[in-house]
Protein backbone atom coordinates (compact mmCIF):
# COMPACT_ATOMS: atom_id res chain seq x y z
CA UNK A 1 7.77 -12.92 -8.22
CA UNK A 2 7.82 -11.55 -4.61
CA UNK A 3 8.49 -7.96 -4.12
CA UNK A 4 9.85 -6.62 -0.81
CA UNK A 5 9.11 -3.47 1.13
CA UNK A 6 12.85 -2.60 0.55
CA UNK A 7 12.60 -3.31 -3.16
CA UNK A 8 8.93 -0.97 -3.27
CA UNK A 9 11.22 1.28 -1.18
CA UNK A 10 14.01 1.29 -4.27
CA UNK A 11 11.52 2.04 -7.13
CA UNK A 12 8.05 4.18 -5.77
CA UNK A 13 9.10 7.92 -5.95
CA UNK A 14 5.99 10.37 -5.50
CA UNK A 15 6.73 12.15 -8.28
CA UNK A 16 5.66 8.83 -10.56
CA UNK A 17 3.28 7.76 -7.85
CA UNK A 18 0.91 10.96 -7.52
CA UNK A 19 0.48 11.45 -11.39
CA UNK A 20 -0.95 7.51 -11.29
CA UNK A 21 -2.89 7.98 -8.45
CA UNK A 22 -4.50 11.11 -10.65
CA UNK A 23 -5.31 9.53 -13.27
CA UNK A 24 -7.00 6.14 -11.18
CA UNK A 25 -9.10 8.60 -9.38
CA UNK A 26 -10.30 9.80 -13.05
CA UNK A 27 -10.48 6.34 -14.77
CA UNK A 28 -12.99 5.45 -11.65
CA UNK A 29 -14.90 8.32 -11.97
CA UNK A 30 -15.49 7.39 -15.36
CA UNK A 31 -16.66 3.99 -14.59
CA UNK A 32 -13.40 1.86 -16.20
CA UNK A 33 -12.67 0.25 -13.00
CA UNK A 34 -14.30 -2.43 -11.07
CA UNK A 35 -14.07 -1.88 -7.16
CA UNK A 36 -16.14 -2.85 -5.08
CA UNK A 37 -16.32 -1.85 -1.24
CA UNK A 38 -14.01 -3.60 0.64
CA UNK A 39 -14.84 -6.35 3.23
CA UNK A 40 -13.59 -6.05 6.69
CA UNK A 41 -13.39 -9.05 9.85
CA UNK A 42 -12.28 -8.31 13.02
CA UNK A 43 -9.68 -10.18 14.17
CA UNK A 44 -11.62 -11.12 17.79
CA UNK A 45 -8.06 -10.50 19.19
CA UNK A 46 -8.81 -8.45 22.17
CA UNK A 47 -11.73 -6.79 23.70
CA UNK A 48 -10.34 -3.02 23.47
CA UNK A 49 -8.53 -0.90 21.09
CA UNK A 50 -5.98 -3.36 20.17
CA UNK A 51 -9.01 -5.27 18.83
CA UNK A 52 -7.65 -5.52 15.06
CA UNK A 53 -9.13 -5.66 11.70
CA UNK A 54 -8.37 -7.49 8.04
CA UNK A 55 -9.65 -6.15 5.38
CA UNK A 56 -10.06 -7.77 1.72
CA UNK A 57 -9.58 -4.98 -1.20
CA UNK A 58 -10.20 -6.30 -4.86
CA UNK A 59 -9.93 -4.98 -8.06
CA UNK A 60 -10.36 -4.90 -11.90
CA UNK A 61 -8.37 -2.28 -13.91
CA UNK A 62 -7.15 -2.03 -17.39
CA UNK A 63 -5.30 -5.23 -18.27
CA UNK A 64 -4.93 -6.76 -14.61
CA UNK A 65 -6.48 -7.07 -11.30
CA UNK A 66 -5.72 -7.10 -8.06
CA UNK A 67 -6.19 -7.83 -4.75
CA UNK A 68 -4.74 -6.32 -1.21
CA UNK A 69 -4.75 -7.57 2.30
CA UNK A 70 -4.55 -5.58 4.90
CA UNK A 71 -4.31 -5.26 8.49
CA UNK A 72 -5.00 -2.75 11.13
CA UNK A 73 -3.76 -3.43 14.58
CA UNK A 74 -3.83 -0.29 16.86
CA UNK A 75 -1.57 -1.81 20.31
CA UNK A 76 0.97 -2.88 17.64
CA UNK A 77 2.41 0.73 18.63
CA UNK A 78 3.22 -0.71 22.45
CA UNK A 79 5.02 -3.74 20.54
CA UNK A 80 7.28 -1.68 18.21
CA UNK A 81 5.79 -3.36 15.13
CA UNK A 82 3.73 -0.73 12.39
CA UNK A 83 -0.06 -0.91 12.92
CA UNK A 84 -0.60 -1.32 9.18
CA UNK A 85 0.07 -4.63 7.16
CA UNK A 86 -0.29 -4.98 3.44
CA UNK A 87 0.47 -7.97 0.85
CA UNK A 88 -0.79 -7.17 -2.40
CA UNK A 89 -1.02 -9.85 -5.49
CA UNK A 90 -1.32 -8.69 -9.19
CA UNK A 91 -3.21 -10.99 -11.66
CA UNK A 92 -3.23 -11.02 -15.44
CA UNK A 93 -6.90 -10.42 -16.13
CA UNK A 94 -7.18 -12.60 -19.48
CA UNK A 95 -5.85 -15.97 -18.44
CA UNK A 96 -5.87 -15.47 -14.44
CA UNK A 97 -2.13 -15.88 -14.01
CA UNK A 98 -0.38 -14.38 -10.93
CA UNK A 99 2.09 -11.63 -11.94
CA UNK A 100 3.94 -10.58 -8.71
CA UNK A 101 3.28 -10.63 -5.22
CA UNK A 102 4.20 -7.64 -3.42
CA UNK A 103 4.05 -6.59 -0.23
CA UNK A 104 1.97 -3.50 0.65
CA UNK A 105 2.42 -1.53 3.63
CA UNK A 106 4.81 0.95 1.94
CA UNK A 107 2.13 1.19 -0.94
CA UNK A 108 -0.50 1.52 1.14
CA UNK A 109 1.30 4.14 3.34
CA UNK A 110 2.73 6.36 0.08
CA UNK A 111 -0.88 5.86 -1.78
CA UNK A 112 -2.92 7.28 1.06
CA UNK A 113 -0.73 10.37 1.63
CA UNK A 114 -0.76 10.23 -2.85
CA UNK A 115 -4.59 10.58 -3.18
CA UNK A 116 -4.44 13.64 -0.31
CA UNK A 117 -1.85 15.26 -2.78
CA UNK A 118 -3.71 15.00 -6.21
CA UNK A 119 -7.03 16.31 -4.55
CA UNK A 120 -4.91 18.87 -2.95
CA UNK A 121 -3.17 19.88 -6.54
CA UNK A 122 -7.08 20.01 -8.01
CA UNK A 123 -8.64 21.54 -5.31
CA UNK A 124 -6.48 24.32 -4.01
CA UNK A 125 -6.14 26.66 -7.23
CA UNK A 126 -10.33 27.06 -7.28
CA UNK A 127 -10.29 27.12 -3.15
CA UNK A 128 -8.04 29.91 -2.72
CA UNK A 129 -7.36 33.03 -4.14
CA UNK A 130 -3.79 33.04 -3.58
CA UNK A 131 -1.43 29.75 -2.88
CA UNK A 132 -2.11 28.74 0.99
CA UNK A 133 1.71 29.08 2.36
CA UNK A 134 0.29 27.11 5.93
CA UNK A 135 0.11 23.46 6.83
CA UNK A 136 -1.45 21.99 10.10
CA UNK A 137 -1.08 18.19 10.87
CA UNK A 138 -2.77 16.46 13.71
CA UNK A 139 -0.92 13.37 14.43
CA UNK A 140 2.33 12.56 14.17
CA UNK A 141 2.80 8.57 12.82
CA UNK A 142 3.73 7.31 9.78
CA UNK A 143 0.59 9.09 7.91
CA UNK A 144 1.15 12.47 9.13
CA UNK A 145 5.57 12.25 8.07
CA UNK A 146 3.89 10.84 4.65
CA UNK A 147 1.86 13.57 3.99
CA UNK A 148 4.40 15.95 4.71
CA UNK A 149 6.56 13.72 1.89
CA UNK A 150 3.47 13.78 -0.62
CA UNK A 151 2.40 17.29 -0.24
CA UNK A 152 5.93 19.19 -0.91
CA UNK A 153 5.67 17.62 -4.42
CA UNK A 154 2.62 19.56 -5.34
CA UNK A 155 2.47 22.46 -3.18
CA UNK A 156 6.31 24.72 -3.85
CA UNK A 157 4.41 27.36 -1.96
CA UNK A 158 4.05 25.67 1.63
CA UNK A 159 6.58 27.74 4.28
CA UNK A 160 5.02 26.64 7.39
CA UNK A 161 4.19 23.02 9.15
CA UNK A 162 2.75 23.20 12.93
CA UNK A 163 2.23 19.69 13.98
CA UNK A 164 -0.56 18.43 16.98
CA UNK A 165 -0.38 15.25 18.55
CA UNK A 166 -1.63 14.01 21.80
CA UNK A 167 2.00 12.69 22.35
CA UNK A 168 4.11 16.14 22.44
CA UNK A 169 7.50 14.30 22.23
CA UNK A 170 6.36 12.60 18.76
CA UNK A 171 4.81 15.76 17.73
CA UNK A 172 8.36 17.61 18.64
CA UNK A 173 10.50 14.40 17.06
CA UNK A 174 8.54 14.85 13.94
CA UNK A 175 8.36 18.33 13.70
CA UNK A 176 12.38 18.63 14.12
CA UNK A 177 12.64 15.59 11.25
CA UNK A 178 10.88 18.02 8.69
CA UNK A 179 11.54 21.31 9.66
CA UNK A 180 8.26 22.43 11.08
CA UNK A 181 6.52 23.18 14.39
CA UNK A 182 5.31 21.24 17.55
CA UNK A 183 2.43 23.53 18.43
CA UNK A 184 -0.98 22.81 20.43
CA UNK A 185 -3.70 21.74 18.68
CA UNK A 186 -5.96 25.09 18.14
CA UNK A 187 -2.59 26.04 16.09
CA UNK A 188 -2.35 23.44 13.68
CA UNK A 189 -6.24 23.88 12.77
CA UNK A 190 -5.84 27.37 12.44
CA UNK A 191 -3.87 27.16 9.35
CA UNK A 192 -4.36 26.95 5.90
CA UNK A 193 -4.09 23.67 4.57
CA UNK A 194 -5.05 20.86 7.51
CA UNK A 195 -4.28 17.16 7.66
CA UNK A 196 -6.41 15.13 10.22
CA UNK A 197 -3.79 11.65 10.28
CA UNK A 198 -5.13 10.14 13.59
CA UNK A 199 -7.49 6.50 15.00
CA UNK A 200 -9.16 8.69 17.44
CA UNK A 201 -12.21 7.56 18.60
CA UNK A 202 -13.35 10.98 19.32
CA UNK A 203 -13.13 14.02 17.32
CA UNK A 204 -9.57 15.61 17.07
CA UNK A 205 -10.59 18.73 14.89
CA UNK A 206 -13.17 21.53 15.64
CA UNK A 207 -14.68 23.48 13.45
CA UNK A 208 -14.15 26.42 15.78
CA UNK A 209 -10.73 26.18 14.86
CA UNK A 210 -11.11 26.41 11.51
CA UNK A 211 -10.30 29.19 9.32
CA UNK A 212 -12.88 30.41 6.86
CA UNK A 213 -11.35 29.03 4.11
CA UNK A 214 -9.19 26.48 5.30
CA UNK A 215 -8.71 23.14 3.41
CA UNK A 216 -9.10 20.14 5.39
CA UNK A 217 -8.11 16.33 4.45
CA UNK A 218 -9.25 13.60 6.66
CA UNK A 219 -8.11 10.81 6.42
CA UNK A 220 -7.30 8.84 9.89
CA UNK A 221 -11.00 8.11 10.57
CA UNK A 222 -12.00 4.91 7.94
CA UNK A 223 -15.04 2.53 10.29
CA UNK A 224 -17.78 3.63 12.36
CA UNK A 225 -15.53 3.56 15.38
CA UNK A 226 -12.96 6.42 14.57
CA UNK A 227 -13.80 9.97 14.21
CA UNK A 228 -11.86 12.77 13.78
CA UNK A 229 -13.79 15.81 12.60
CA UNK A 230 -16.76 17.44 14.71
CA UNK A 231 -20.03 18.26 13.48
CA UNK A 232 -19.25 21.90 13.37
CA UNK A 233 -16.08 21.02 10.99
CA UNK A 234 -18.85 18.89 9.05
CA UNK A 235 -21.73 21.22 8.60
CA UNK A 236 -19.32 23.93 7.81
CA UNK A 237 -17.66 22.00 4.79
């Protein structure tokens, strides 16, 4: 059984998805599922940036396992195509059958922004005295508009979104799609609650910037040549 994007699209809610992610992050923790690190080739397509990567991502869980493919292709931006690539197959673990083949960008987008949210929802009531009301997001792709999505579920309390992005017409189209702020990038990492959504190769956040308390989820930077946060930001967590 193949399952499209628009079919994921049809079914995968947050409100079902961030609960599951919650309790995967505990059954790991408590040593019930096999994952092991996942393996990543380059693709050897180009010399620069637009160099890709594919990345294997198995798994054994409960009654199944699994395994997703994925693909990271930064210049896929000039070419109007998503940068991220997913097919996932699910496999009954006692005989080995296939179960369903799905494909996995959508999952992979709404799962990313889905972890952020359930360590958001058990962090921030011991991190702060009173509910954080401020939300800075640096970038402004498909991560950035999901966390947006993801976070509202847990967080009833959030009144303000300033949004950074070294392209101020995506920051703008963005912030006008969700009702929030196009605002430098100082801004967006002095508030409350700050998402760090970007491939820069440099970092994007300072801890300068930083409030005393503030909150920060990174997740943009993933291999050893991305970074996002500075050693100040670092040090200071």
């Amino acid at each position: 059984m193949y399952v499209s994007e628009q079919e994921v699209r049809a079914v995968l809610t947050y409100e079902v998805l961030i609960p599951a992610i919650r309790q995967a992050l505990i059954d790991y923790a408590a040593g019930h599922v096999n994952q092991p690190p996942r393996m990543i080739l380059r693709a050897g397509n180009a010399e620069d940036f637009r160099n890709g990567w594919f990345g294997v991502m198995p798994v054994v869980a409960g009654d199944v396992m699994g395994v997703k493919t994925v693909t990271f292709y930064a210049g896929n931006d000039e070419l109007g195509l998503h940068t991220h690539m997913a097919i996932i197959e699910l496999i009954r673990r006692e005989t080995g059958e296939p179960l369903a083949l799905m494909d996995g960008r959508l999952i992979t987008e709404m799962r990313t922004a889905a972890v952020s949210a359930a360590a958001f929802a058990g962090i921030a009531p011991l991190h702060f005295e009173s509910a954080p009301s401020s939300f800075g997001i640096i970038g402004s792709g498909v991560q950035a508009r999901a966390h947006i999505a993801a976070l509202r579920q847990v967080w009833p309390e959030m009144r303000e979104i300033r949004i950074a992005s070294r392209k101020a017409a995506n920051a703008t189209r963005l912030a006008e799609e969700v009702g929030g702020r196009a605002v430098p990038v100082e801004e967006a990492a002095a508030a409350d609650v700050v998402v760090t959504a970007t491939t820069s190769p440099v970092p994007v956040l300072r801890g300068e910037w930083l409030k005393p308390n503030a909150l920060v989820l990174a997740v943009g930077a993933s291999g050893a040549s991305v970074r996002e946060l500075d050693d100040e930001a670092m040090l200071s967590s």
